[in-house]
N, C-alpha and C. Protein backbone atom coordinates (compact mmCIF):
# COMPACT_ATOMS: atom_id res chain seq x y z
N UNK A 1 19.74 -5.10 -43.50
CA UNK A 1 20.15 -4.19 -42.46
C UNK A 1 18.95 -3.66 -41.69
N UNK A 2 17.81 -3.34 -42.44
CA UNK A 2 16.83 -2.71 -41.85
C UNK A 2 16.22 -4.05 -40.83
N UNK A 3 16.07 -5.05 -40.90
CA UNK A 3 15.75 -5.98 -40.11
C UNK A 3 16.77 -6.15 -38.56
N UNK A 4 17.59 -5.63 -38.80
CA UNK A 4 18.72 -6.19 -37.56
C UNK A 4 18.81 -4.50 -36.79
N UNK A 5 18.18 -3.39 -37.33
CA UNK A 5 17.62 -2.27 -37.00
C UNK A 5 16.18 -2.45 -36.07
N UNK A 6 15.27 -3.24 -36.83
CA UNK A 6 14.18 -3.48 -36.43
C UNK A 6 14.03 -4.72 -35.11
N UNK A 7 14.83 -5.47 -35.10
CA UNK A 7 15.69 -6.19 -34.11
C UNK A 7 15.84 -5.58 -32.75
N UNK A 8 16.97 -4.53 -32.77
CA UNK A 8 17.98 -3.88 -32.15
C UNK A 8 16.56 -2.93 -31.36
N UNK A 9 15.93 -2.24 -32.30
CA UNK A 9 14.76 -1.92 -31.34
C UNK A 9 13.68 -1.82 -30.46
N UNK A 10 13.31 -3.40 -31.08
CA UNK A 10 12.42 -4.03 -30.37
C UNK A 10 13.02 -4.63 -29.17
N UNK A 11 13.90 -5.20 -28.85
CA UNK A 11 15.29 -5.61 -27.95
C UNK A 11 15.30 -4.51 -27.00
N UNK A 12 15.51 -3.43 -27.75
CA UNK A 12 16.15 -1.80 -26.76
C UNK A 12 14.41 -1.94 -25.39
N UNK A 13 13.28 -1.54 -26.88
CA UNK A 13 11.74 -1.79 -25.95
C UNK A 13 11.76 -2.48 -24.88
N UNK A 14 12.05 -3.69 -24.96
CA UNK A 14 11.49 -4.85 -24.14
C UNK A 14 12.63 -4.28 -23.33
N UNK A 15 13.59 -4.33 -23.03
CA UNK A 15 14.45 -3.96 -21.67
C UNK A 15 14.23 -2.77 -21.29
N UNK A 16 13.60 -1.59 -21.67
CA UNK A 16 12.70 -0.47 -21.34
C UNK A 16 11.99 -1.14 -20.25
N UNK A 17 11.14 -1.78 -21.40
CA UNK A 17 10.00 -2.14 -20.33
C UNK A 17 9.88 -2.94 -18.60
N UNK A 18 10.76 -3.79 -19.41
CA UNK A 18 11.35 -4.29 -17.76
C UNK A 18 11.57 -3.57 -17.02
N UNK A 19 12.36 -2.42 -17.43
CA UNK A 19 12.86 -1.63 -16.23
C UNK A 19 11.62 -0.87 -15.24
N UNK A 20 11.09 -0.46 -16.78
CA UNK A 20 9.69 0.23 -15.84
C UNK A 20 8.75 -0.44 -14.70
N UNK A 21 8.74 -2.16 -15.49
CA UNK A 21 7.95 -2.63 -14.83
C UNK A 21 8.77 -3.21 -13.49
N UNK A 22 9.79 -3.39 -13.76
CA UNK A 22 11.05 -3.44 -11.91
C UNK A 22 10.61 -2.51 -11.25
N UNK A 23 10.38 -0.90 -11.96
CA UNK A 23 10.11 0.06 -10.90
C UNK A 23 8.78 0.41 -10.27
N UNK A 24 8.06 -0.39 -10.99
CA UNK A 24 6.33 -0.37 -10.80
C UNK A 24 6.40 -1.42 -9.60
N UNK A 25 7.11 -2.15 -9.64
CA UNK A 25 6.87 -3.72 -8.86
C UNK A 25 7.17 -3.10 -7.89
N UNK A 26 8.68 -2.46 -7.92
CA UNK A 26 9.09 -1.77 -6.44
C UNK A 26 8.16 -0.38 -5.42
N UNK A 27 7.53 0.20 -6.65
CA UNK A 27 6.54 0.80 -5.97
C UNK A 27 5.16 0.35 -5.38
N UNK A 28 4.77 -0.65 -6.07
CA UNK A 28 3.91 -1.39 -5.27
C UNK A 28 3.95 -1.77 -4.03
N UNK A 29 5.10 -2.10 -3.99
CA UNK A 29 5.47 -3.18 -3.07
C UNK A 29 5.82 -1.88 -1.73
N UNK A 30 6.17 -0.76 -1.89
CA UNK A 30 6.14 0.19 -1.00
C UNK A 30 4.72 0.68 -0.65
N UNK A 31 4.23 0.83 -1.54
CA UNK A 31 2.32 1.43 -1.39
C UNK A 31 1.95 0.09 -0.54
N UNK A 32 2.24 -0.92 -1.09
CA UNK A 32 1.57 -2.28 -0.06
C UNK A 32 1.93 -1.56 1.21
N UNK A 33 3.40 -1.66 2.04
CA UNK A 33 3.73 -1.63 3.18
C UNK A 33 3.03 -0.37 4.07
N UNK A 34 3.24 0.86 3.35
CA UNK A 34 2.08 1.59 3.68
C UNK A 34 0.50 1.37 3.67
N UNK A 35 -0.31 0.74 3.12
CA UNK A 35 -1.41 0.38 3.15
C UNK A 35 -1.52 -0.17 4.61
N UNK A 36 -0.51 -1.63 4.68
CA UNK A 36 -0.44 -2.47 6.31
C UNK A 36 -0.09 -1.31 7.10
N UNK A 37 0.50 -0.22 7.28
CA UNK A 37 1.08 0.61 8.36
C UNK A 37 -0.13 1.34 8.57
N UNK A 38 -1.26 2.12 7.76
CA UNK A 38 -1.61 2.26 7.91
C UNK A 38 -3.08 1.74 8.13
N UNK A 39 -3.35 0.57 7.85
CA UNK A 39 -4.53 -0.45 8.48
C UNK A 39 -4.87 -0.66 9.59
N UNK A 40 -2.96 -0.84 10.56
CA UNK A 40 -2.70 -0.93 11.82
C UNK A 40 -2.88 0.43 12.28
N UNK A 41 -2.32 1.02 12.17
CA UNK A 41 -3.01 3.09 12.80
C UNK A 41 -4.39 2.96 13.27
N UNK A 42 -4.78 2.05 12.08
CA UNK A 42 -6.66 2.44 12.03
C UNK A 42 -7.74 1.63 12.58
N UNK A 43 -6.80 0.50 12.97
CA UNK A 43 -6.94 -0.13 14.19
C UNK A 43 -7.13 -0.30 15.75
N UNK A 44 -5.85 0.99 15.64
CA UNK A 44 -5.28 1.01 17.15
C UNK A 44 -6.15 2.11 17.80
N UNK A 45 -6.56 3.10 16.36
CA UNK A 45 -7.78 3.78 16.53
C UNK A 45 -8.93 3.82 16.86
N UNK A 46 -9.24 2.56 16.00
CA UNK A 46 -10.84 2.31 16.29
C UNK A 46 -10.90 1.79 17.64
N UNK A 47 -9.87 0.57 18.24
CA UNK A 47 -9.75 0.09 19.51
C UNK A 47 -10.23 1.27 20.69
N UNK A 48 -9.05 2.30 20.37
CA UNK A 48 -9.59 3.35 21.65
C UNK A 48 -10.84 3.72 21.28
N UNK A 49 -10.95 4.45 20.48
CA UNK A 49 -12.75 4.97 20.51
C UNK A 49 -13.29 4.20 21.38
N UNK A 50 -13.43 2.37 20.92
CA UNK A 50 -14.16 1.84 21.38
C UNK A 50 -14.13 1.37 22.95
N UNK A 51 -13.10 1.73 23.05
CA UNK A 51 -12.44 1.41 24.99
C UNK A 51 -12.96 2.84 25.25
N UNK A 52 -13.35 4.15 24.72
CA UNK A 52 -13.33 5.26 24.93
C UNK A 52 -14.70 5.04 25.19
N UNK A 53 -15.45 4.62 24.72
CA UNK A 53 -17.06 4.45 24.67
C UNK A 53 -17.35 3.65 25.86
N UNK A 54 -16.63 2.68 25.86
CA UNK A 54 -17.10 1.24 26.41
C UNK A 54 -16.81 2.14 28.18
N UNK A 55 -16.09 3.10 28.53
CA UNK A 55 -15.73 3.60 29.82
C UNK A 55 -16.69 4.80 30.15
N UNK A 56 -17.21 5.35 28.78
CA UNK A 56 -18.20 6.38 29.19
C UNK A 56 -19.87 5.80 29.29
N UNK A 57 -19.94 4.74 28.43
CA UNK A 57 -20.78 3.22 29.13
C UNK A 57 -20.57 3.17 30.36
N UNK A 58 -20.00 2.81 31.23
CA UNK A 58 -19.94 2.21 32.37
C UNK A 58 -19.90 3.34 33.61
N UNK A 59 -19.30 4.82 33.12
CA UNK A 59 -19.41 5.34 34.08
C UNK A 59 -21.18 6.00 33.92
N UNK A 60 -21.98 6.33 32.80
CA UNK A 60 -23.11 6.64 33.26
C UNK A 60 -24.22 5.92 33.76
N UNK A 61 -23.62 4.19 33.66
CA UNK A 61 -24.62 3.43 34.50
C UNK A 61 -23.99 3.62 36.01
N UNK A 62 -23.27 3.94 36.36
CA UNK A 62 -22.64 4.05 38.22
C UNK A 62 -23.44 5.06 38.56
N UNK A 63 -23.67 6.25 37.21
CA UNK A 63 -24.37 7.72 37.91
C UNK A 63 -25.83 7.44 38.16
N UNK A 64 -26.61 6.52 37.62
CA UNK A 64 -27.90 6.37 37.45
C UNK A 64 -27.93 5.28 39.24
């Protein structure tokens, strides 16, 4: 009996664990999509700065 106890528990574990690790997978997989959402933000960011620069470039060579 104690074996089909020891069974029954290790059984119960392992489908624990799955579950946790289903919900780990699914959170990853959300932190991923945020990571890309925000890569692109930091992109679209750096772009202006650099259009921001590249126009204050050009207007102090017109002043000279």
């Amino acid at each position: 009996m104690s074996a089909w106890s020891d069974i029954k528990d290790s059984v119960r574990k392992i489908i624990l664990m799955q579950d946790k690790i289903d919900r780990l997978a699914s959170g990853l997989s959300r932190l991923s999509a945020d990571v890309m959402d925000h890569e692109k933000r930091l992109i679209r960011i750096e772009t202006m700065i650099e259009m921001a620069q590249a126009r204050r470039r050009e207007g102090s060579h017109q002043i000279e």
